[in-house]
N, C-alpha and C. Protein backbone atom coordinates (compact mmCIF):
# COMPACT_ATOMS: atom_id res chain seq x y z
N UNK A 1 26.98 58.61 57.91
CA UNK A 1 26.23 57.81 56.96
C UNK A 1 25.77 58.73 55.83
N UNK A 2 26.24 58.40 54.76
CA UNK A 2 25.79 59.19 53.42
C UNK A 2 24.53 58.49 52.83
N UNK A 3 23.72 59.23 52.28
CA UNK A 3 22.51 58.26 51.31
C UNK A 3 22.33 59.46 50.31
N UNK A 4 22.36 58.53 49.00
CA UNK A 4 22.24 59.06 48.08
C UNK A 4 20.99 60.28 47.97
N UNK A 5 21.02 61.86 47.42
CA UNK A 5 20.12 62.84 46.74
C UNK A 5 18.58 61.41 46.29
N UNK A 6 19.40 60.88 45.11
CA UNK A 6 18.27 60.26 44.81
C UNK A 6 17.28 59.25 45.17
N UNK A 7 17.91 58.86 46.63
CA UNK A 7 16.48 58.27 47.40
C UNK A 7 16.05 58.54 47.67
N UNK A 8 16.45 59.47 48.57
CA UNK A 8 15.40 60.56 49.29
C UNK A 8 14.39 61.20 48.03
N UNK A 9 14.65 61.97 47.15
CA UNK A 9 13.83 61.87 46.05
C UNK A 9 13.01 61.05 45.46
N UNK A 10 13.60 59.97 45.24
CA UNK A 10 12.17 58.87 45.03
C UNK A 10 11.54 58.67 46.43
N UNK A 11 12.02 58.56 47.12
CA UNK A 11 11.14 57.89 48.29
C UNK A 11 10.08 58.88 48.49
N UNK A 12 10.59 60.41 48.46
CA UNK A 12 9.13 61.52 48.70
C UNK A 12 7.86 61.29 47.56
N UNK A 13 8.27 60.59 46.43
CA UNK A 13 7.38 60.38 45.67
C UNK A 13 6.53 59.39 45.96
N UNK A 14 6.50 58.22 46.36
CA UNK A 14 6.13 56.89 46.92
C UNK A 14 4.99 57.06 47.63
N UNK A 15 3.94 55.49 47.18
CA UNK A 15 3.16 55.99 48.80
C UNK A 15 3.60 54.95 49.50
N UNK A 16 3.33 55.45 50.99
CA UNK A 16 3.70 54.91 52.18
C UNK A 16 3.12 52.57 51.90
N UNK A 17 3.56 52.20 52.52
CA UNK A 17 3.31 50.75 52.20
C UNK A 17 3.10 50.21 51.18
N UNK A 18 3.82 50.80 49.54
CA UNK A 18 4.23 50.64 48.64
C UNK A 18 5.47 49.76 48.75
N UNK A 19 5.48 48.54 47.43
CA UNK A 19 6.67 47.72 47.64
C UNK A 19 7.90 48.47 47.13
N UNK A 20 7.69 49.69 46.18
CA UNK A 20 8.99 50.24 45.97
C UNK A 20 9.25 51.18 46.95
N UNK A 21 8.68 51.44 47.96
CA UNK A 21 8.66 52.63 49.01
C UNK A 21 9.33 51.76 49.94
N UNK A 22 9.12 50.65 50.04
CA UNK A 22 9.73 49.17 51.62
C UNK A 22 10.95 49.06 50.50
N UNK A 23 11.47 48.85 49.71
CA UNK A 23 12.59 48.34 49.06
C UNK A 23 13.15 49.80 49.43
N UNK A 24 13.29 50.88 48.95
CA UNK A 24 13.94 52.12 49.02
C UNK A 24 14.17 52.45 50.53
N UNK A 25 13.59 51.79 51.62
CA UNK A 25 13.42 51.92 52.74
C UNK A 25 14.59 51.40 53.16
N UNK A 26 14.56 49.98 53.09
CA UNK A 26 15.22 48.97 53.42
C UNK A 26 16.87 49.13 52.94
N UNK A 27 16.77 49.69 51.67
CA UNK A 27 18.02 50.30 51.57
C UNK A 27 18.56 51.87 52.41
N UNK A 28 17.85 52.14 52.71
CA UNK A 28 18.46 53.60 53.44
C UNK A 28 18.70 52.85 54.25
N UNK A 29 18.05 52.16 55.21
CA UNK A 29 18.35 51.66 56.70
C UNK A 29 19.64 51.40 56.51
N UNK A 30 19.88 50.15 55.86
CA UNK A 30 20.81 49.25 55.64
C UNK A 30 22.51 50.11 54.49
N UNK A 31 22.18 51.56 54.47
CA UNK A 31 23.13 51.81 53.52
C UNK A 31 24.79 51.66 53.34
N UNK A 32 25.20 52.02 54.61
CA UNK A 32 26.45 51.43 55.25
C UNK A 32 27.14 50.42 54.81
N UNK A 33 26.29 49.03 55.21
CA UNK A 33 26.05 47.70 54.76
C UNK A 33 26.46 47.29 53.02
N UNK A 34 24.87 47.52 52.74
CA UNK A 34 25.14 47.98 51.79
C UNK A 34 26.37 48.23 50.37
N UNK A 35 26.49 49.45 50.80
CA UNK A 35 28.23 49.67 50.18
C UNK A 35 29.72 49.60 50.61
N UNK A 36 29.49 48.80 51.62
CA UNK A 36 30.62 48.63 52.07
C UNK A 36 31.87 48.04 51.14
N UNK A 37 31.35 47.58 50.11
CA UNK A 37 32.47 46.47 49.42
C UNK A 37 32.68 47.86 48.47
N UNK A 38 32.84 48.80 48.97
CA UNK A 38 32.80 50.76 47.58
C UNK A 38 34.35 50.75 48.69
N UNK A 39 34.42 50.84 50.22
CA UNK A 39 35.46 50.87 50.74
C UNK A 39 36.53 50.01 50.85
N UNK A 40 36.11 48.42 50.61
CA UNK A 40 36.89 47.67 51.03
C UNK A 40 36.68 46.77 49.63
N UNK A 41 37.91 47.19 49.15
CA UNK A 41 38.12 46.55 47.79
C UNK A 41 38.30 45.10 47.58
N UNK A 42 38.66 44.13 48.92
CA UNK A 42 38.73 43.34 48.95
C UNK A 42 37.83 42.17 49.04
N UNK A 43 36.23 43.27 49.43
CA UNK A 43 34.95 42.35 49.91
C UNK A 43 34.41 42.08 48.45
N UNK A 44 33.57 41.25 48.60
CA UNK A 44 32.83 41.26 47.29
C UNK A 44 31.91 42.25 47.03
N UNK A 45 30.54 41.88 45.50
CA UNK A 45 29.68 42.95 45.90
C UNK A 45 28.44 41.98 46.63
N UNK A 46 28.81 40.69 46.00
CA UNK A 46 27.51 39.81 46.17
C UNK A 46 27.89 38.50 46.90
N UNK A 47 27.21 37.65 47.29
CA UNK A 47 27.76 36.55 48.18
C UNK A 47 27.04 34.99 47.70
N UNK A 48 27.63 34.96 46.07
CA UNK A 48 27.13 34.08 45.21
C UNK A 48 28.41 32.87 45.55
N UNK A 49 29.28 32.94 45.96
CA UNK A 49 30.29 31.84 45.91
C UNK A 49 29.66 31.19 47.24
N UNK A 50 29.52 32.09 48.47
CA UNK A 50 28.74 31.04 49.71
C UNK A 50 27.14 30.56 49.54
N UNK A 51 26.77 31.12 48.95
CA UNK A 51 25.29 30.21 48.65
C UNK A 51 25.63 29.02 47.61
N UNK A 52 26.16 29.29 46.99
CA UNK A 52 26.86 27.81 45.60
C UNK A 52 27.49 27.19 47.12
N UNK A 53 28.36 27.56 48.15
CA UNK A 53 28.81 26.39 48.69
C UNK A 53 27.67 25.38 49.33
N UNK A 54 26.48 26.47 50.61
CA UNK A 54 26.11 26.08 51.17
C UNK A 54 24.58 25.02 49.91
N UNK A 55 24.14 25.87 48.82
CA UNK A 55 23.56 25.10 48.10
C UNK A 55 23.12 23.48 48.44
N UNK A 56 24.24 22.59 48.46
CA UNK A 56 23.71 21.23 48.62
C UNK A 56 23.19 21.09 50.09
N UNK A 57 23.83 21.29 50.97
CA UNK A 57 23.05 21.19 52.41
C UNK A 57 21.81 21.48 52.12
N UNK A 58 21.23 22.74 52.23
CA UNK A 58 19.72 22.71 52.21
C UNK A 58 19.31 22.25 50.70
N UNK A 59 19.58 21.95 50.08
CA UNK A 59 18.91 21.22 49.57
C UNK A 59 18.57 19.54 49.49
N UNK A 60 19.62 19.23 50.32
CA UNK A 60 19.77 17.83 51.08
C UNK A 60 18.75 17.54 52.11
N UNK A 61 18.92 18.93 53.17
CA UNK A 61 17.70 18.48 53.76
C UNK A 61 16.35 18.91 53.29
N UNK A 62 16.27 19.47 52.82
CA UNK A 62 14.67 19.54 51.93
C UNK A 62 14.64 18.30 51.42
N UNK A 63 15.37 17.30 50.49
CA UNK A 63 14.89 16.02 49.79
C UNK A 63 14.50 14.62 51.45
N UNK A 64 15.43 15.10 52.31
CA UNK A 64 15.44 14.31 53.36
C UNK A 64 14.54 14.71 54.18
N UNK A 65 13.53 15.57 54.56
CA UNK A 65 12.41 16.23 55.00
C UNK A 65 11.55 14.89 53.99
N UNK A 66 11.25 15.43 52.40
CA UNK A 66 10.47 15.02 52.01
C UNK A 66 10.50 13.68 51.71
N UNK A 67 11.32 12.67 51.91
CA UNK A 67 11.74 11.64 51.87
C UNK A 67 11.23 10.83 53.08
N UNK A 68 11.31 11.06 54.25
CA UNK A 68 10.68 11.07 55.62
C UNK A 68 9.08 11.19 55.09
N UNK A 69 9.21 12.34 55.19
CA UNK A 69 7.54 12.61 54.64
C UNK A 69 7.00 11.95 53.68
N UNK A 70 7.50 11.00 52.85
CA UNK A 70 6.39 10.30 51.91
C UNK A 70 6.48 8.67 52.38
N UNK A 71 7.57 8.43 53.17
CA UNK A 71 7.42 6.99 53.96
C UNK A 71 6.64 6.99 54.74
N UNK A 72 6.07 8.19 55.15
CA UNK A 72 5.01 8.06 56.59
C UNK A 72 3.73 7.92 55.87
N UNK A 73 3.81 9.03 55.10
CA UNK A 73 2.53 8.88 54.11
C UNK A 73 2.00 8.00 53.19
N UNK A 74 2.89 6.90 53.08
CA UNK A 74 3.03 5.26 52.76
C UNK A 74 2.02 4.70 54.08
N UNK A 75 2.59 4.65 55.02
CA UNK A 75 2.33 3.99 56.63
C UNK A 75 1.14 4.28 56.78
N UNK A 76 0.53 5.68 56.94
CA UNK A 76 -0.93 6.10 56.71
C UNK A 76 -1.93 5.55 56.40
N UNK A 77 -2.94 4.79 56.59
CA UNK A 77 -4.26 4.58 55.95
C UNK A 77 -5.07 5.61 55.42
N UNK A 78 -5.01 5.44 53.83
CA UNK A 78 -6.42 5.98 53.48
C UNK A 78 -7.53 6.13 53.72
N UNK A 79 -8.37 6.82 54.07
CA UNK A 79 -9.31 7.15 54.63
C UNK A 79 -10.37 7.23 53.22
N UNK A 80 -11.34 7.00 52.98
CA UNK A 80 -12.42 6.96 51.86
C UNK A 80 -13.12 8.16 52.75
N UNK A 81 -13.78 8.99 51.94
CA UNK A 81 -14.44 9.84 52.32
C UNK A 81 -15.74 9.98 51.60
């Protein structure tokens, strides 16, 4: 596993439970990962074509969650307070 000179460099600068110190983190862990699409020319870099697919599903059920949820909240009696 290689990680870049310059994380390790920023990261010694950082303080500890800093959000750029957890982001720089999160990438060392994950570096492998990461750059894998540097070895395999065939991967992408980003995974924008499967979120555009999956897109309408959840957002289907989020309208159908809240759709449910405002017929009940129809059914409900108001309560005066």
């Amino acid at each position: 596993m290689h990680h870049s000179a310059f994380h390790h460099f920023a990261r010694s600068g950082l303080p500890e439970g800093s959000a750029s110190a957890k982001a720089l983190d999160y990438s060392l862990r994950r570096w492998e990962a990461l750059t894998r699409f540097v070895d395999e020319g065939q991967l992408p870099a980003d995974n924008n074509w499967i979120e555009n697919q999956i897109r309408p599903i959840a957002i289907g059920r989020n309208n159908w969650l809240f759709a449910i949820l405002g017929r009940w909240m129809e059914q409900v009696p108001q309560i005066d307070v």
